[in-house]
Protein backbone atom coordinates (compact mmCIF):
# COMPACT_ATOMS: atom_id res chain seq x y z
CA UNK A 1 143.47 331.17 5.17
CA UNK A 2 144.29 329.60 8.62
CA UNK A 3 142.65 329.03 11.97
CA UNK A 4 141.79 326.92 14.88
CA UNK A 5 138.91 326.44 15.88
CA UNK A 6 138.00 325.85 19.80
CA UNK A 7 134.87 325.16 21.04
CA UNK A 8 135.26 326.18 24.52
CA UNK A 9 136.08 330.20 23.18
CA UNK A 10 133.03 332.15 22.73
CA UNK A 11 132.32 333.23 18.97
CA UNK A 12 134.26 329.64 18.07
CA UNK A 13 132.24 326.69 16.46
CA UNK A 14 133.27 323.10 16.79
CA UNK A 15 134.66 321.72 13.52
CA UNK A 16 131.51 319.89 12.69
CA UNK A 17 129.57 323.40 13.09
CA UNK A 18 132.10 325.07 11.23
CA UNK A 19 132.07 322.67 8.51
CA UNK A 20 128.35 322.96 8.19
CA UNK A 21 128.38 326.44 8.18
CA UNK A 22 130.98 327.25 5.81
CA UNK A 23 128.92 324.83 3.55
CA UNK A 24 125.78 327.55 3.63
CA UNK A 25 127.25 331.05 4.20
CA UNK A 26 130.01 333.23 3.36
CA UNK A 27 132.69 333.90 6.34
CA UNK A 28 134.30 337.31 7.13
CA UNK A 29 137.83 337.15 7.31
CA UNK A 30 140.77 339.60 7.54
CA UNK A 31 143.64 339.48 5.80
CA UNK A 32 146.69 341.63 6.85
CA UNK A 33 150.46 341.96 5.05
CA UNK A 34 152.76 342.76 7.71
CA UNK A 35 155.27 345.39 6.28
CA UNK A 36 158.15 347.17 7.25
CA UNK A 37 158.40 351.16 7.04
CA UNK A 38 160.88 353.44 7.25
CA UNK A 39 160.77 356.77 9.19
CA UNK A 40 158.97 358.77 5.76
CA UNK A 41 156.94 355.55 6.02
CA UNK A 42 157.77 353.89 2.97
CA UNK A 43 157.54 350.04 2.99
CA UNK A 44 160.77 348.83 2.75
CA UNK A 45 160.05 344.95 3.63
CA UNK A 46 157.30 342.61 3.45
CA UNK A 47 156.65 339.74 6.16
CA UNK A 48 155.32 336.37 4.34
CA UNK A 49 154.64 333.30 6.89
CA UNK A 50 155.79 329.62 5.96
CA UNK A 51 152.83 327.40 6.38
CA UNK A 52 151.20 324.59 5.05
CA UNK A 53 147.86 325.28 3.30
CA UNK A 54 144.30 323.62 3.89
CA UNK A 55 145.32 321.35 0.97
CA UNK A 56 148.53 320.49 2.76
CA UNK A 57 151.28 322.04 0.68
CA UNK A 58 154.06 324.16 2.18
CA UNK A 59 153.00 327.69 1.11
CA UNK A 60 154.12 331.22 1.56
CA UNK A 61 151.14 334.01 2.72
CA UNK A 62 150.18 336.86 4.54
CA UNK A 63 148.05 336.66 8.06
CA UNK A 64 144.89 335.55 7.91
CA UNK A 65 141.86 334.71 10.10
CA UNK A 66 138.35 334.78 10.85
CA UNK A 67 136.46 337.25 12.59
CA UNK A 68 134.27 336.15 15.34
CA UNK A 69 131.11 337.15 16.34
CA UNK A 70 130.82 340.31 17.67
CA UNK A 71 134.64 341.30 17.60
CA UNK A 72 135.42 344.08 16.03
CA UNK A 73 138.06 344.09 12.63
CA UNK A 74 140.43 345.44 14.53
CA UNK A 75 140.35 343.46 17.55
CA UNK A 76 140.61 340.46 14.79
CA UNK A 77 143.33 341.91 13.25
CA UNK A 78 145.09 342.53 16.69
CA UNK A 79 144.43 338.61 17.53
CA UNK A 80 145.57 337.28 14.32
CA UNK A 81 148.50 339.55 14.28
CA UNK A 82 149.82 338.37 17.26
CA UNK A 83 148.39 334.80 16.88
CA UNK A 84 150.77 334.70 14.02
CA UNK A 85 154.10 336.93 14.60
CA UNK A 86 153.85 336.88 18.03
CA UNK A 87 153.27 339.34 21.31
CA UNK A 88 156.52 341.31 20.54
CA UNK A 89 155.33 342.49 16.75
CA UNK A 90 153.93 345.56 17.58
CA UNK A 91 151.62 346.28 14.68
CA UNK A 92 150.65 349.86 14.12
CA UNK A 93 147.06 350.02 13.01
CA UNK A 94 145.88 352.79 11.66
CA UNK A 95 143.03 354.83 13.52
CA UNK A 96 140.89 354.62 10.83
CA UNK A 97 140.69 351.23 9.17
CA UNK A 98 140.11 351.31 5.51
CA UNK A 99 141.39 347.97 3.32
CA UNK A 100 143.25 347.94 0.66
CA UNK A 101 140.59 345.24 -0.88
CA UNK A 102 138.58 342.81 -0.12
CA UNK A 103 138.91 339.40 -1.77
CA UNK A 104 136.17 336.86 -1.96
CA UNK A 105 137.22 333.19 -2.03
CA UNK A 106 135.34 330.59 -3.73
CA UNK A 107 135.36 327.13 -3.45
CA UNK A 108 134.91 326.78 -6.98
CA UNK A 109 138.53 327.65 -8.38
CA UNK A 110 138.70 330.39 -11.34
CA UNK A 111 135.26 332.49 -9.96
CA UNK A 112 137.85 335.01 -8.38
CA UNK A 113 141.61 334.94 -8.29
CA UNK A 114 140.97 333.62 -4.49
CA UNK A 115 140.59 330.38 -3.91
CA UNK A 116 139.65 328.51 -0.60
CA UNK A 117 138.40 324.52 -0.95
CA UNK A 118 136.89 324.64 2.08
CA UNK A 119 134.38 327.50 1.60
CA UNK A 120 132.86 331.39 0.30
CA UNK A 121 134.82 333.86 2.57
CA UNK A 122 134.63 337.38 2.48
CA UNK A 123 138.08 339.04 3.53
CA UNK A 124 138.63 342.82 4.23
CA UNK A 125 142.69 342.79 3.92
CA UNK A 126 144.98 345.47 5.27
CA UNK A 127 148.61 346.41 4.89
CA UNK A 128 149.51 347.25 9.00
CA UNK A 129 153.12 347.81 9.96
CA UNK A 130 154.58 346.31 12.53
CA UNK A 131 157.68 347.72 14.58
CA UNK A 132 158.99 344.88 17.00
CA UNK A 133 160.44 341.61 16.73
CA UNK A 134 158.52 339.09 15.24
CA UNK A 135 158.31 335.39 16.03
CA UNK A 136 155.86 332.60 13.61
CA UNK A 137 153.46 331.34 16.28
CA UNK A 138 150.53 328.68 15.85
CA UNK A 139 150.70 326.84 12.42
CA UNK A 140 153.54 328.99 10.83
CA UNK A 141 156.85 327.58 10.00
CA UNK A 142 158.53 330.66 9.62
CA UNK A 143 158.78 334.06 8.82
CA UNK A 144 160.81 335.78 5.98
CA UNK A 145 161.14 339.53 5.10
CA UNK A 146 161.77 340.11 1.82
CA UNK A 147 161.75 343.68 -0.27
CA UNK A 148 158.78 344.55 -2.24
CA UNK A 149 160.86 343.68 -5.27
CA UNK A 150 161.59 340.59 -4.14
CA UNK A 151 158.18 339.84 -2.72
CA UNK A 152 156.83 340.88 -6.39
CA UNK A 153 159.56 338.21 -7.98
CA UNK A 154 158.26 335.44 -9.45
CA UNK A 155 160.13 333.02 -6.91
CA UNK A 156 158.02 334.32 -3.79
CA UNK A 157 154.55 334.40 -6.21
CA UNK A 158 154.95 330.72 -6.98
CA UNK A 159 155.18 329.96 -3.73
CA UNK A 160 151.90 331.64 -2.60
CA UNK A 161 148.94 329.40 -3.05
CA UNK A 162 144.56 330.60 -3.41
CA UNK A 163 145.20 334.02 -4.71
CA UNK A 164 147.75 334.74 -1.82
CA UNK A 165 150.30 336.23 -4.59
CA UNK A 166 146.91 338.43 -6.47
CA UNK A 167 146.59 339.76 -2.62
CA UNK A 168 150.53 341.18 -2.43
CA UNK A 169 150.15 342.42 -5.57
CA UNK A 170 147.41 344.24 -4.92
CA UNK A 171 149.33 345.36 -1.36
CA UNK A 172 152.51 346.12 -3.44
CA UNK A 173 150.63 348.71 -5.52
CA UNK A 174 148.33 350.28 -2.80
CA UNK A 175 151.45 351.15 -0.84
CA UNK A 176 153.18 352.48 -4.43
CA UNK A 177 155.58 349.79 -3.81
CA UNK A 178 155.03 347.59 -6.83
CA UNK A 179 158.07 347.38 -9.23
């Protein structure tokens, strides 16, 4: 789970709030798997950033991000989208949003599949196409598509870190994708 913080952006905490308030309550997140679809709208790829994780290893994962206070989820999902594949993307979400799941990461590892170090989030995560061309912005490294069979391989999974692979496998079979 990635973000910047900024204290000068309403709804954003200075790190030393943030810090102490990720110490006493759970966070709402959204997590979103950018996907590919063909025109019977069938996922046919699966966009996975390059970054490097809050413990500082180079991992593989899906968008992620904090909601602020009073934004809506999909205004969040809208910012984080293009925070993270850029303006062009074009993400297509759907009128009404429903997640696939939501995850709750624990500090604590092995009390969920998710794990965050830093804190308790809450995370409603959604698969949302996207139809443009996308570019990594902000902390990402890159961005690869792979296939759903590939993103379901155990080379991608081991390089997802916190429950990141659990969360594409649980995308993979929402969208009847999962081989």
């Amino acid at each position: 789970m990635t973000e910047t913080t900024d204290g000068s952006t309403p709804g954003w905490f200075s790190t030393t709030e943030l810090d102490t308030i990720r110490g006493r309550l759970p966070i709402l997140y959204i997590n979103a798997v950018p996907v590919r679809v063909d025109d019977s709208g069938t996922v046919t790829h699966v966009g996975l950033l390059l970054g490097v994780g809050p413990d500082g290893t180079i991992s593989r994962a899906v968008v992620s991000g904090r909601v602020l206070y009073h934004e809506r989820i999909r205004d969040a999902l809208l910012r984080h989208l293009e925070k993270d594949l850029g303006p062009m993307a074009l993400p297509r979400v759907p009128a009404s949003l429903q997640p696939f799941t939501i995850a709750e990461y624990f500090p604590t590892p092995g009390t969920t599949p998710f794990h965050d170090p830093r804190q308790h989030a809450v995370s409603m995560a959604y698969v949302v196409p996207v139809a443009g061309d996308c570019e990594p912005r902000q902390d990402a490294l890159d961005l690869v598509w792979f296939t759903p069979e590939e993103a379901a391989g155990s080379g991608v999974q081991q390089e997802m870190t916190g429950g990141q692979d659990v969360l594409l496998r649980q995308a993979l079979a929402h969208v009847g994708r999962l081989p």
